[in-house]
PDB file of N, CA and C in Angstrom:
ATOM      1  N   UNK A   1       0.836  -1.176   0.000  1.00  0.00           N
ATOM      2  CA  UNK A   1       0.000   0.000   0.000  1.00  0.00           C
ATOM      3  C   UNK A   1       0.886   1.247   0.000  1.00  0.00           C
ATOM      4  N   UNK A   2       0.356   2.554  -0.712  1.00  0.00           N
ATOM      5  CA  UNK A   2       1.339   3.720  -1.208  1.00  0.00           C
ATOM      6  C   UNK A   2       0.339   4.796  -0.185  1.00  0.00           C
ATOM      7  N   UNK A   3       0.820   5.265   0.463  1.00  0.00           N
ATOM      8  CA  UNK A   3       0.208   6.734   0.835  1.00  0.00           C
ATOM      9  C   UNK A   3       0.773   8.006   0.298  1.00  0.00           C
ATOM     10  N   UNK A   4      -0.130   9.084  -0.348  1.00  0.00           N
ATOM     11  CA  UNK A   4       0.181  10.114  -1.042  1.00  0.00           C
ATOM     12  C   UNK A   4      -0.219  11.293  -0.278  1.00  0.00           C
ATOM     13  N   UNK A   5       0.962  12.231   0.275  1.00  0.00           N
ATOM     14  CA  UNK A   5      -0.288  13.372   0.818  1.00  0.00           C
ATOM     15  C   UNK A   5      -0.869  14.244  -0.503  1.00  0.00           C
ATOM     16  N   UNK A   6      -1.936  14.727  -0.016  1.00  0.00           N
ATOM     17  CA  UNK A   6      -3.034  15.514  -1.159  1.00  0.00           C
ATOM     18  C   UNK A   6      -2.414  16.839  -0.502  1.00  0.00           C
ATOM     19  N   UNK A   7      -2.373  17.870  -1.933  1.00  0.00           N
ATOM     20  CA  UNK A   7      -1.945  19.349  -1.854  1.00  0.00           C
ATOM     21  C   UNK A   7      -2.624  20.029  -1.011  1.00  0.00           C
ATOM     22  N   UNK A   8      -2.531  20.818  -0.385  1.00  0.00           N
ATOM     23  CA  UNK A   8      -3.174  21.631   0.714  1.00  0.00           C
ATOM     24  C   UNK A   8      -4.340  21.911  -0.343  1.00  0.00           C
ATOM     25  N   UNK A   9      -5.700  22.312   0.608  1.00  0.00           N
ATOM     26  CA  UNK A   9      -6.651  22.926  -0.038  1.00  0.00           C
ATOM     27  C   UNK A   9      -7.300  21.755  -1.540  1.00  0.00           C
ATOM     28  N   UNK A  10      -6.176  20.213  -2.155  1.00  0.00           N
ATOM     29  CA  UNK A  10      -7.044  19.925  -3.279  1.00  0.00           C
ATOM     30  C   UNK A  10      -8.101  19.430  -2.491  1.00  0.00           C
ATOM     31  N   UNK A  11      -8.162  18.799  -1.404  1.00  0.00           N
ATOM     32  CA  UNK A  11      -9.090  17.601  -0.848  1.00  0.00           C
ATOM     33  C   UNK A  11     -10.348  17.741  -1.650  1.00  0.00           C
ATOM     34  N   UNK A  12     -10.947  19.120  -1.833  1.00  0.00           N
ATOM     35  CA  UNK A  12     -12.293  19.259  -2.741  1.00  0.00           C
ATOM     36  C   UNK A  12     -12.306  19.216  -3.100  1.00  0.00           C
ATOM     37  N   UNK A  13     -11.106  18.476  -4.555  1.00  0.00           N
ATOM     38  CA  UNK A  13     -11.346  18.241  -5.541  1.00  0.00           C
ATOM     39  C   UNK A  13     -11.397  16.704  -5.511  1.00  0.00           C
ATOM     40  N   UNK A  14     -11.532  16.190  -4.740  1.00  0.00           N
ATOM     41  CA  UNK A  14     -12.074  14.932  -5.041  1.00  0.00           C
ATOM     42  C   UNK A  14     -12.748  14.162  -3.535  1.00  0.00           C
ATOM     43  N   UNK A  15     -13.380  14.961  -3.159  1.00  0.00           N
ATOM     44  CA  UNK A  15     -14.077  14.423  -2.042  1.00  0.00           C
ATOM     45  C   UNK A  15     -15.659  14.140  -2.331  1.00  0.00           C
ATOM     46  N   UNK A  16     -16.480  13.178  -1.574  1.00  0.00           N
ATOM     47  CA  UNK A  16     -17.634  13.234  -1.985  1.00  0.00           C
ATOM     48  C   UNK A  16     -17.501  11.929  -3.482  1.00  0.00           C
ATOM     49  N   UNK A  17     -18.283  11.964  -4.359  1.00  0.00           N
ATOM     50  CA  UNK A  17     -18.255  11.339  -4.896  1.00  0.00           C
ATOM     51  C   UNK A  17     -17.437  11.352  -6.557  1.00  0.00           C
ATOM     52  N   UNK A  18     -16.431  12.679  -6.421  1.00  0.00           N
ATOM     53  CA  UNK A  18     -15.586  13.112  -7.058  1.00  0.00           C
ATOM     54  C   UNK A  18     -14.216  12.318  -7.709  1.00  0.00           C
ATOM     55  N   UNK A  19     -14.030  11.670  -6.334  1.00  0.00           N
ATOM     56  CA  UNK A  19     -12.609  10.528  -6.794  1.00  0.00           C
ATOM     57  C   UNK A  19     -12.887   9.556  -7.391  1.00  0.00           C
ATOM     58  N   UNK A  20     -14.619   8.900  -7.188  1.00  0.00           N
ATOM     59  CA  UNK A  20     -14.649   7.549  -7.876  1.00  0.00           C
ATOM     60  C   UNK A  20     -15.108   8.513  -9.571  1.00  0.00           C
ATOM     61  N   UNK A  21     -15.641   9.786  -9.816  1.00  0.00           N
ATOM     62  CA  UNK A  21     -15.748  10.026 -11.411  1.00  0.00           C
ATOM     63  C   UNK A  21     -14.046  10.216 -11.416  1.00  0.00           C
ATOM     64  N   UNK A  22     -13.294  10.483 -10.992  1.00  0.00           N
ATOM     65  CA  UNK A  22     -11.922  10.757 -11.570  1.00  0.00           C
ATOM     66  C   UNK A  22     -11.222   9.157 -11.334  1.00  0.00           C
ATOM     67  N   UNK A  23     -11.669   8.419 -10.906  1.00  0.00           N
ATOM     68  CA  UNK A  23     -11.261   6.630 -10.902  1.00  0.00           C
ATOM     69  C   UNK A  23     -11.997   5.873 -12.435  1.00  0.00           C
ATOM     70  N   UNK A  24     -13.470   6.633 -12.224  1.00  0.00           N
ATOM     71  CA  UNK A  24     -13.477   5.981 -13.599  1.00  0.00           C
ATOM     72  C   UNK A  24     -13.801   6.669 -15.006  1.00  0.00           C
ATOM     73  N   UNK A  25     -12.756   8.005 -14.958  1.00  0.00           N
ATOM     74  CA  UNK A  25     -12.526   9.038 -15.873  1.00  0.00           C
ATOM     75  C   UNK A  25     -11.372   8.023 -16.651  1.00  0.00           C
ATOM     76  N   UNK A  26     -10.199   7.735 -15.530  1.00  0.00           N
ATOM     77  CA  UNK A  26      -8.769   7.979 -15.966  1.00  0.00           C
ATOM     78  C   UNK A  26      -8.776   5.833 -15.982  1.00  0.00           C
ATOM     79  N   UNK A  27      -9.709   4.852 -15.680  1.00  0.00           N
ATOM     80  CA  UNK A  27      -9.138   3.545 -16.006  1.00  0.00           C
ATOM     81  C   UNK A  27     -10.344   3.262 -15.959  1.00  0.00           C
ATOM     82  N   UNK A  28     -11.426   3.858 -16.569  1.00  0.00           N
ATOM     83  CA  UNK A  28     -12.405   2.930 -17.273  1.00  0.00           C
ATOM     84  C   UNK A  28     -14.027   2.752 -16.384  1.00  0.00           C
ATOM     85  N   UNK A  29     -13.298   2.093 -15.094  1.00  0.00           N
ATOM     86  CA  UNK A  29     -14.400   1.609 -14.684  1.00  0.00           C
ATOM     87  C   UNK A  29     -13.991   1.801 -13.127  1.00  0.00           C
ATOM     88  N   UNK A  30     -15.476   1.719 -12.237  1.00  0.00           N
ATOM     89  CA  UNK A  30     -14.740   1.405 -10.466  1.00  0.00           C
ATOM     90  C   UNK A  30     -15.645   1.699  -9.870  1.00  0.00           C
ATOM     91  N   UNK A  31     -15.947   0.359  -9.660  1.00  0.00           N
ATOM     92  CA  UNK A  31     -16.590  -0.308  -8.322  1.00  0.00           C
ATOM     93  C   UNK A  31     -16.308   0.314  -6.450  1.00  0.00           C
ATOM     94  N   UNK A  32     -17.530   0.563  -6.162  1.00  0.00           N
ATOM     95  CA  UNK A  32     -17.028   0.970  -4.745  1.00  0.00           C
ATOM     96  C   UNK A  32     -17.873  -0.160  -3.553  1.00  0.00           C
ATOM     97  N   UNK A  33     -16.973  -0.192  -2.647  1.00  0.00           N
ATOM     98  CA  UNK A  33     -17.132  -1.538  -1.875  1.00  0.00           C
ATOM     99  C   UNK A  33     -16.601  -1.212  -0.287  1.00  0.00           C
ATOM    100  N   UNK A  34     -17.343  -0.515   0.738  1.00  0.00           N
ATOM    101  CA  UNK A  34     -16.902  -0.606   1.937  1.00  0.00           C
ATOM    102  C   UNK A  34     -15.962   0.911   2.110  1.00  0.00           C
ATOM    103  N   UNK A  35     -16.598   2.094   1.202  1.00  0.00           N
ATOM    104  CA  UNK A  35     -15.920   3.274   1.609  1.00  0.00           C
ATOM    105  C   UNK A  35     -14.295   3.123   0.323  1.00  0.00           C
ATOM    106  N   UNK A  36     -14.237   1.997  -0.150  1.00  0.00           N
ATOM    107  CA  UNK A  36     -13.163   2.231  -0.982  1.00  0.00           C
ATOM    108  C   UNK A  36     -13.313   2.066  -2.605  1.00  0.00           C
ATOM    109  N   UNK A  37     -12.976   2.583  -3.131  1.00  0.00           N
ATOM    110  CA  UNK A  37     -13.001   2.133  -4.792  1.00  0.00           C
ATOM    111  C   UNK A  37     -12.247   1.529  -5.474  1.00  0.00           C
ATOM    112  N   UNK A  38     -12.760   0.525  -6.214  1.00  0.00           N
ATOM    113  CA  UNK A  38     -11.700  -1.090  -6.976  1.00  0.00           C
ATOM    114  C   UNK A  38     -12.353  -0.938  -8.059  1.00  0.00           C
ATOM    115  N   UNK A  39     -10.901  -1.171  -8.810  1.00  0.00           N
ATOM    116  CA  UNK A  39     -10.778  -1.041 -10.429  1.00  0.00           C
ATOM    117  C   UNK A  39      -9.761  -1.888 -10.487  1.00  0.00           C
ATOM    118  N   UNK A  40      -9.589  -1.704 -12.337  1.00  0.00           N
ATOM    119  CA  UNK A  40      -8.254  -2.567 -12.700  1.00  0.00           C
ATOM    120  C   UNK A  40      -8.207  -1.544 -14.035  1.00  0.00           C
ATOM    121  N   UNK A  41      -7.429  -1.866 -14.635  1.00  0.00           N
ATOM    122  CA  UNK A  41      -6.996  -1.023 -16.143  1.00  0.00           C
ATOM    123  C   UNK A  41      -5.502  -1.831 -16.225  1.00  0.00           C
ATOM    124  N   UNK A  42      -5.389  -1.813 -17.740  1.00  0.00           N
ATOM    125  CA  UNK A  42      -4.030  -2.361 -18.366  1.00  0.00           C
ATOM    126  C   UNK A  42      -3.525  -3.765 -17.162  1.00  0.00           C
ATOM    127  N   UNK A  43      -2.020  -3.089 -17.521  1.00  0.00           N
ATOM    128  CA  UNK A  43      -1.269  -3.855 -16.011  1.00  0.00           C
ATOM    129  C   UNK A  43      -1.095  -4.073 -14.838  1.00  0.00           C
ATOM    130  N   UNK A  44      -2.332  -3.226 -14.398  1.00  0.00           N
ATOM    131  CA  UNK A  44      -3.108  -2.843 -12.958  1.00  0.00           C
ATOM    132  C   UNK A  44      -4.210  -4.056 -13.278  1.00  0.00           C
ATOM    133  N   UNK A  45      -4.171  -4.918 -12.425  1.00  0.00           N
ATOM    134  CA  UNK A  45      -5.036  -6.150 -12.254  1.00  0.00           C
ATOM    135  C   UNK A  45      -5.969  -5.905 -11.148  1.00  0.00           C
ATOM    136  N   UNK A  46      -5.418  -5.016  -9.708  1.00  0.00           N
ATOM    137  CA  UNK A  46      -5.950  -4.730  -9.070  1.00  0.00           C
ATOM    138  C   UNK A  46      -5.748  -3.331  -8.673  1.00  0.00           C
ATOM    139  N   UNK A  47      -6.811  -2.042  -8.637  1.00  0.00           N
ATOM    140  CA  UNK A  47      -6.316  -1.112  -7.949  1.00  0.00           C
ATOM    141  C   UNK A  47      -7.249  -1.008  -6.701  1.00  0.00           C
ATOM    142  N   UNK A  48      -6.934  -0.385  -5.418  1.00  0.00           N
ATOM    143  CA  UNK A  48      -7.767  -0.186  -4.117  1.00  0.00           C
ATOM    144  C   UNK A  48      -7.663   1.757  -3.502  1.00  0.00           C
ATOM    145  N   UNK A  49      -8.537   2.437  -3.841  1.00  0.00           N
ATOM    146  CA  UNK A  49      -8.215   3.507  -3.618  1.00  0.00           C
ATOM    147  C   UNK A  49      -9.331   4.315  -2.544  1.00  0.00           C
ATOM    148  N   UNK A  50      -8.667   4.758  -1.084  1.00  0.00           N
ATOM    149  CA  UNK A  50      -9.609   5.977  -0.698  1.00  0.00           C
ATOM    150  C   UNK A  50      -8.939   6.581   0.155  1.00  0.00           C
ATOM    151  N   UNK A  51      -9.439   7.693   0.818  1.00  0.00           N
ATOM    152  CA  UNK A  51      -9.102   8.530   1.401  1.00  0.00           C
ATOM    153  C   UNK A  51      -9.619   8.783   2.970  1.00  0.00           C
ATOM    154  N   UNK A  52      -8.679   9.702   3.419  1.00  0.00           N
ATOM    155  CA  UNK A  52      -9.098  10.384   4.743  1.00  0.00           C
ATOM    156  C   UNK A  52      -9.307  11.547   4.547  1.00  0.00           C
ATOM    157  N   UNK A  53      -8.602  12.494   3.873  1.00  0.00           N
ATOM    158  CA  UNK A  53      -9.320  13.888   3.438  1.00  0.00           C
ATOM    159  C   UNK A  53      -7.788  14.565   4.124  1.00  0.00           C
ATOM    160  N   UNK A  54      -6.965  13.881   3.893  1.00  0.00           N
ATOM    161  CA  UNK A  54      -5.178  14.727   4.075  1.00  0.00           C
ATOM    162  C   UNK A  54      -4.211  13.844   3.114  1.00  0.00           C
ATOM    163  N   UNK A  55      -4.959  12.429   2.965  1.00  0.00           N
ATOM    164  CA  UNK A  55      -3.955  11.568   2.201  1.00  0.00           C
ATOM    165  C   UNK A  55      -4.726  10.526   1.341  1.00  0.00           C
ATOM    166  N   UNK A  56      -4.415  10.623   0.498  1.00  0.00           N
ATOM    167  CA  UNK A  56      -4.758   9.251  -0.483  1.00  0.00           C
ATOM    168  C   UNK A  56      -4.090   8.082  -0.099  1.00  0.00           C
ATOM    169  N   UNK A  57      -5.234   6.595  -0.394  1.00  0.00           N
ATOM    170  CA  UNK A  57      -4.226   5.656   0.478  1.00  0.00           C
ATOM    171  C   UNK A  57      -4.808   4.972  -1.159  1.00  0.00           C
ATOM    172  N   UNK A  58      -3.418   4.058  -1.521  1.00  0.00           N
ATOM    173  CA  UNK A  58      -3.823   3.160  -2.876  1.00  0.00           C
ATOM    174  C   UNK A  58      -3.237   2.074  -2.776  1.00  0.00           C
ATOM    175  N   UNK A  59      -3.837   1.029  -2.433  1.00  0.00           N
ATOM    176  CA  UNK A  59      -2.935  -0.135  -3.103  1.00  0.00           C
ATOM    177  C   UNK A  59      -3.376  -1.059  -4.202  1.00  0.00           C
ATOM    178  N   UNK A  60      -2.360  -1.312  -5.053  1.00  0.00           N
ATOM    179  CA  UNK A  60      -2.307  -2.038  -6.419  1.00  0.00           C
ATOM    180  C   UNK A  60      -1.634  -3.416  -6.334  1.00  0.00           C
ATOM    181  N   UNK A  61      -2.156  -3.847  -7.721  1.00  0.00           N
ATOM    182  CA  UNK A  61      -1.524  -5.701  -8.023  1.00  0.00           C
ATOM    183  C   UNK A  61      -1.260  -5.201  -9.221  1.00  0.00           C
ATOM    184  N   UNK A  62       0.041  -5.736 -10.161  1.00  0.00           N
ATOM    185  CA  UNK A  62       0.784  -5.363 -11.205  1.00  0.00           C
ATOM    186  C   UNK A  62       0.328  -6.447 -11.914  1.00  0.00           C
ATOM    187  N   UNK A  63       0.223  -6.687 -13.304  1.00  0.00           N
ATOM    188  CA  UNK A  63       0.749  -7.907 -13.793  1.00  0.00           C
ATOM    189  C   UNK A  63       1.795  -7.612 -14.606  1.00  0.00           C
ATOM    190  N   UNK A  64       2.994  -8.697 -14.470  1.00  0.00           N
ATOM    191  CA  UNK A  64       4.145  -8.004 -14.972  1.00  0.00           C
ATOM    192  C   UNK A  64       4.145  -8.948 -16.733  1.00  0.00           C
ATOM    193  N   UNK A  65       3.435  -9.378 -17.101  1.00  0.00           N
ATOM    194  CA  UNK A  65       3.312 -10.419 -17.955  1.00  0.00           C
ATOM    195  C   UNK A  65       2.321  -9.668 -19.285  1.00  0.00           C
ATOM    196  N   UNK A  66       2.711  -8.355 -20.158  1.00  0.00           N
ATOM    197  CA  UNK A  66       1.494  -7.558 -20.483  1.00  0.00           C
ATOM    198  C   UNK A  66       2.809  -7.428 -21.553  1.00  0.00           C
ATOM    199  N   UNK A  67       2.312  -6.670 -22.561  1.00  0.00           N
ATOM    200  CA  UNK A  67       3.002  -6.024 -23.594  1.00  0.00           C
ATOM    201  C   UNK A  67       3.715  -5.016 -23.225  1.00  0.00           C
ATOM    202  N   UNK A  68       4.317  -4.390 -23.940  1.00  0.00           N
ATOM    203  CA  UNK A  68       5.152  -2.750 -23.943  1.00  0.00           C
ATOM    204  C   UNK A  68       3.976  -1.841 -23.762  1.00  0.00           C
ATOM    205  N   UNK A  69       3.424  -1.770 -24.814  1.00  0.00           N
ATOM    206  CA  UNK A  69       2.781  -0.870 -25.121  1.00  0.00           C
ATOM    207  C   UNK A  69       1.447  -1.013 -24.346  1.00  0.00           C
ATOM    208  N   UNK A  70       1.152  -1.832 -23.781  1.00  0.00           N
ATOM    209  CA  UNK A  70       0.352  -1.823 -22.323  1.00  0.00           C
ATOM    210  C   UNK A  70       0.636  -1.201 -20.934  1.00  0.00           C
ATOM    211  N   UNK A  71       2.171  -1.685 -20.953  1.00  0.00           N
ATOM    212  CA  UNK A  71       2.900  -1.176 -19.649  1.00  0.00           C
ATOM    213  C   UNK A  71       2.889   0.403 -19.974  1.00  0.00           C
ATOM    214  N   UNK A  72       2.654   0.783 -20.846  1.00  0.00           N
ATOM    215  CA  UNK A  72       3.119   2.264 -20.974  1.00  0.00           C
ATOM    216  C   UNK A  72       1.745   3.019 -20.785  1.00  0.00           C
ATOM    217  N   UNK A  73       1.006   2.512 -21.581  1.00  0.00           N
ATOM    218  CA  UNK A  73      -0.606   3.275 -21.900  1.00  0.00           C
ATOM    219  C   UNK A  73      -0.767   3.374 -19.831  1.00  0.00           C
ATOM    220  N   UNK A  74      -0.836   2.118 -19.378  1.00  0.00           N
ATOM    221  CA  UNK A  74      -1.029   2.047 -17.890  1.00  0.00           C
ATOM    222  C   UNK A  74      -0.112   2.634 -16.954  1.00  0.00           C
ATOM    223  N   UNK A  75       0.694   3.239 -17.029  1.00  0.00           N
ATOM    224  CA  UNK A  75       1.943   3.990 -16.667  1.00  0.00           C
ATOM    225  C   UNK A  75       1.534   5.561 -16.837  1.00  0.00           C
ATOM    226  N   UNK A  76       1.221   5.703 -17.568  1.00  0.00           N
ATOM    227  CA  UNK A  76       0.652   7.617 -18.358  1.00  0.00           C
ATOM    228  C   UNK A  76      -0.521   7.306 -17.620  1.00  0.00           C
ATOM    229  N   UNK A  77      -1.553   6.865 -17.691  1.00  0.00           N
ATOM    230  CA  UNK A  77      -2.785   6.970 -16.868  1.00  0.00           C
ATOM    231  C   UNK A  77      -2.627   6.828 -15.436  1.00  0.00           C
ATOM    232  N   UNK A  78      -1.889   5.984 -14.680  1.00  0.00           N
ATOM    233  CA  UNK A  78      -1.226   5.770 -13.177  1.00  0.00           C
ATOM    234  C   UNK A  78      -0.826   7.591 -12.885  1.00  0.00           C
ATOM    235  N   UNK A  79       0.413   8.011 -13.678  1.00  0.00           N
ATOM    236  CA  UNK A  79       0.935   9.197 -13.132  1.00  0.00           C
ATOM    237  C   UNK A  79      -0.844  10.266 -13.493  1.00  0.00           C
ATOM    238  N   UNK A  80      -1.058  10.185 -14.359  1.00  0.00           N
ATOM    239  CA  UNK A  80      -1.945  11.164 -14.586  1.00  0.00           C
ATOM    240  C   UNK A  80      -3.392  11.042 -13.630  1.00  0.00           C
ATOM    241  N   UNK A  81      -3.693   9.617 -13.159  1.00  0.00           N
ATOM    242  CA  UNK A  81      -4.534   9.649 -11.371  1.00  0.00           C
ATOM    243  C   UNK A  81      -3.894  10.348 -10.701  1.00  0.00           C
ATOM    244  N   UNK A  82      -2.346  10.017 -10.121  1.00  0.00           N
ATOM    245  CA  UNK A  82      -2.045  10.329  -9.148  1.00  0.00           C
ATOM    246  C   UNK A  82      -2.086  12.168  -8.992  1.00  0.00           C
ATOM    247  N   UNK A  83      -1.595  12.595 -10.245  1.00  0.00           N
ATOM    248  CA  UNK A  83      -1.800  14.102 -10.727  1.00  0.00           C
ATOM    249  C   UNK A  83      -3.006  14.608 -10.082  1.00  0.00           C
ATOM    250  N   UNK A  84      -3.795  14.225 -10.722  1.00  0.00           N
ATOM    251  CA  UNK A  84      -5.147  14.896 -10.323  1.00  0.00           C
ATOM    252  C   UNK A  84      -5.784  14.545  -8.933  1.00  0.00           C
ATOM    253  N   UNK A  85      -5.526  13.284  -8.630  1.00  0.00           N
ATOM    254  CA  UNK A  85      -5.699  13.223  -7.387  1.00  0.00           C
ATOM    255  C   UNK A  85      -5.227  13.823  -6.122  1.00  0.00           C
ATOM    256  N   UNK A  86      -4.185  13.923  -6.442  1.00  0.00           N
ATOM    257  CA  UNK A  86      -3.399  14.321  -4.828  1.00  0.00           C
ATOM    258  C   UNK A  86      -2.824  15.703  -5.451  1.00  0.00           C
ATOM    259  N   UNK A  87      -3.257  16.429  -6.392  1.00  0.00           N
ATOM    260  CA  UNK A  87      -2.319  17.760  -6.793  1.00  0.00           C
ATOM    261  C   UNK A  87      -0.889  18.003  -7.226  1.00  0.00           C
ATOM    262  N   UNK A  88       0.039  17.027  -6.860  1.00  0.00           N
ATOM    263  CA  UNK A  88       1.212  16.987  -7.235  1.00  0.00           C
ATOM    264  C   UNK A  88       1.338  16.062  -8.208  1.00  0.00           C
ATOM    265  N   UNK A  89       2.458  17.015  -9.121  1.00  0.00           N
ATOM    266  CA  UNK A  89       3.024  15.851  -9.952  1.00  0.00           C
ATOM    267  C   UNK A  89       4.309  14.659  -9.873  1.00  0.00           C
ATOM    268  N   UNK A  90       4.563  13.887 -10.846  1.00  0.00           N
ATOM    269  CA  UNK A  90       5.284  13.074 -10.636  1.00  0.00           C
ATOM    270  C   UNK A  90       7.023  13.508  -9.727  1.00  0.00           C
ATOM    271  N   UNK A  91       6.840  14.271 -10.074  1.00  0.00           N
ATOM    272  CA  UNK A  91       8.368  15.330  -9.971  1.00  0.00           C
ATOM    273  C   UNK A  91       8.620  15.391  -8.356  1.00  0.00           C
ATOM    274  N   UNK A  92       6.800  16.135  -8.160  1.00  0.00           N
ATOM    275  CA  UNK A  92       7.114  16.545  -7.101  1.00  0.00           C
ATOM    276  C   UNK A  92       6.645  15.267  -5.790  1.00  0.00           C
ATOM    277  N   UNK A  93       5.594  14.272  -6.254  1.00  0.00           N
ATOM    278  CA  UNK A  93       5.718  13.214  -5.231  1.00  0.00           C
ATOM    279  C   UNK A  93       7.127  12.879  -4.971  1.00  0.00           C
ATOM    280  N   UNK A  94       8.027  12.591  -6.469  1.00  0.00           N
ATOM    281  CA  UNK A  94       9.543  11.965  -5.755  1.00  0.00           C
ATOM    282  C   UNK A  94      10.012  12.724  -4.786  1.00  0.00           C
ATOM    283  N   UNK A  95       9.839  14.033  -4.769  1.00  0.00           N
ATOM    284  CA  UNK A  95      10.638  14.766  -4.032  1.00  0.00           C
ATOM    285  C   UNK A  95      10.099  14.733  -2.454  1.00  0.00           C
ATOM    286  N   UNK A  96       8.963  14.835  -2.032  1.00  0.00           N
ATOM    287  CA  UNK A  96       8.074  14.485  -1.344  1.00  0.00           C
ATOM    288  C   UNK A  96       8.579  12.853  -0.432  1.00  0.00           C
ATOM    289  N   UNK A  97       8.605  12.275  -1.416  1.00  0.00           N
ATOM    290  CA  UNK A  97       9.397  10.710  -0.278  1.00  0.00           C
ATOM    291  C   UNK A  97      10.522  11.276  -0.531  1.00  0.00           C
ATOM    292  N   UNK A  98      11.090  11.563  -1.288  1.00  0.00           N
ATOM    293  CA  UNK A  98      12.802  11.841  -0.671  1.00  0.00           C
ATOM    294  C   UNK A  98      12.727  12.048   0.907  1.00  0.00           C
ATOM    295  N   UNK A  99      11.997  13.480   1.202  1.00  0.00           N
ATOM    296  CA  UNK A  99      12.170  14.475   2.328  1.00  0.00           C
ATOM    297  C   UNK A  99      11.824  13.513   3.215  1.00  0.00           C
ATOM    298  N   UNK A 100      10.540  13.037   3.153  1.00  0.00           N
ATOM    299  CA  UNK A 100      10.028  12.055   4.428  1.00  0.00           C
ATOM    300  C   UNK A 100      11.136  11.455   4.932  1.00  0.00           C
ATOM    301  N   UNK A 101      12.040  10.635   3.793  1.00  0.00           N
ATOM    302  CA  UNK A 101      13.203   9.458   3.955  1.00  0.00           C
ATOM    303  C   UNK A 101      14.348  10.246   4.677  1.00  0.00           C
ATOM    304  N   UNK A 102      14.718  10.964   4.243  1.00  0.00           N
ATOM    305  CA  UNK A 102      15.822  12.080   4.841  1.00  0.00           C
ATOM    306  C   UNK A 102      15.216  11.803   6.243  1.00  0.00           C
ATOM    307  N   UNK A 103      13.850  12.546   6.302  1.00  0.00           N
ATOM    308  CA  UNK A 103      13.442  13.286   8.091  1.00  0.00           C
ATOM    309  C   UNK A 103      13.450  11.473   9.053  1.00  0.00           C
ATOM    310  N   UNK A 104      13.046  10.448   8.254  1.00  0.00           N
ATOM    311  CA  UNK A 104      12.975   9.134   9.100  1.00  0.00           C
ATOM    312  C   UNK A 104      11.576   9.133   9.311  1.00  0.00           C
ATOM    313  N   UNK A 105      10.234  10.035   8.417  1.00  0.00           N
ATOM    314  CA  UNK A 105       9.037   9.712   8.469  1.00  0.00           C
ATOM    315  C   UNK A 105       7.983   8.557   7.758  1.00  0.00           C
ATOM    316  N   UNK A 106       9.365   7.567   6.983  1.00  0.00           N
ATOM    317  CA  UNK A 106       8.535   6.565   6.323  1.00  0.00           C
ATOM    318  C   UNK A 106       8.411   5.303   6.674  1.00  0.00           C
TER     319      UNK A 106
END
């Protein structure tokens, strides 16, 4: 399981019933089950996504057994959830666990 903090102030952009249209904007489809939302897309066999309203919590199942050009299509749509979801981009999540790792918060 990955925890993401969400940008100050996005939480409204996907609170309410907002994250599951942006779950099944960006991979198709998604089922909600017990407060959380499950999907799959491409090389994502399993995704598990919800929130507390400071952090996105996601955990995924890979299949590593897919084409190139699967791994990729599902790769551009992965960064581009996480984008819209939590406000930051790819750039800046890395930088984001860097700091945690530095401070000893992970």
């Amino acid at each position: 399981m990955q925890t993401y903090d969400l940008r100050r102030g996005h939480y409204k952009n996907i609170e309410g019933g907002q994250l599951k249209a942006l779950v099944t904007e960006v991979f198709g489809k998604a089922e909600e089950k017990e407060g959380k939302l499950w999907a799959s897309f491409g090389a994502i066999s399993s995704l598990t996504v919800w929130t507390d309203g400071k952090s996105l919590f996601v955990d995924s199942q890979m299949s590593p057994a897919v084409a190139n050009d699967v791994a990729i299509s599902t790769r551009k749509a992965w960064n581009h959830f996480l984008e819209r979801a939590t406000g930051y981009d790819a750039s800046e999540r890395s930088k984001r666990v860097q700091k945690k790792a530095k401070e000893g918060k992970l």
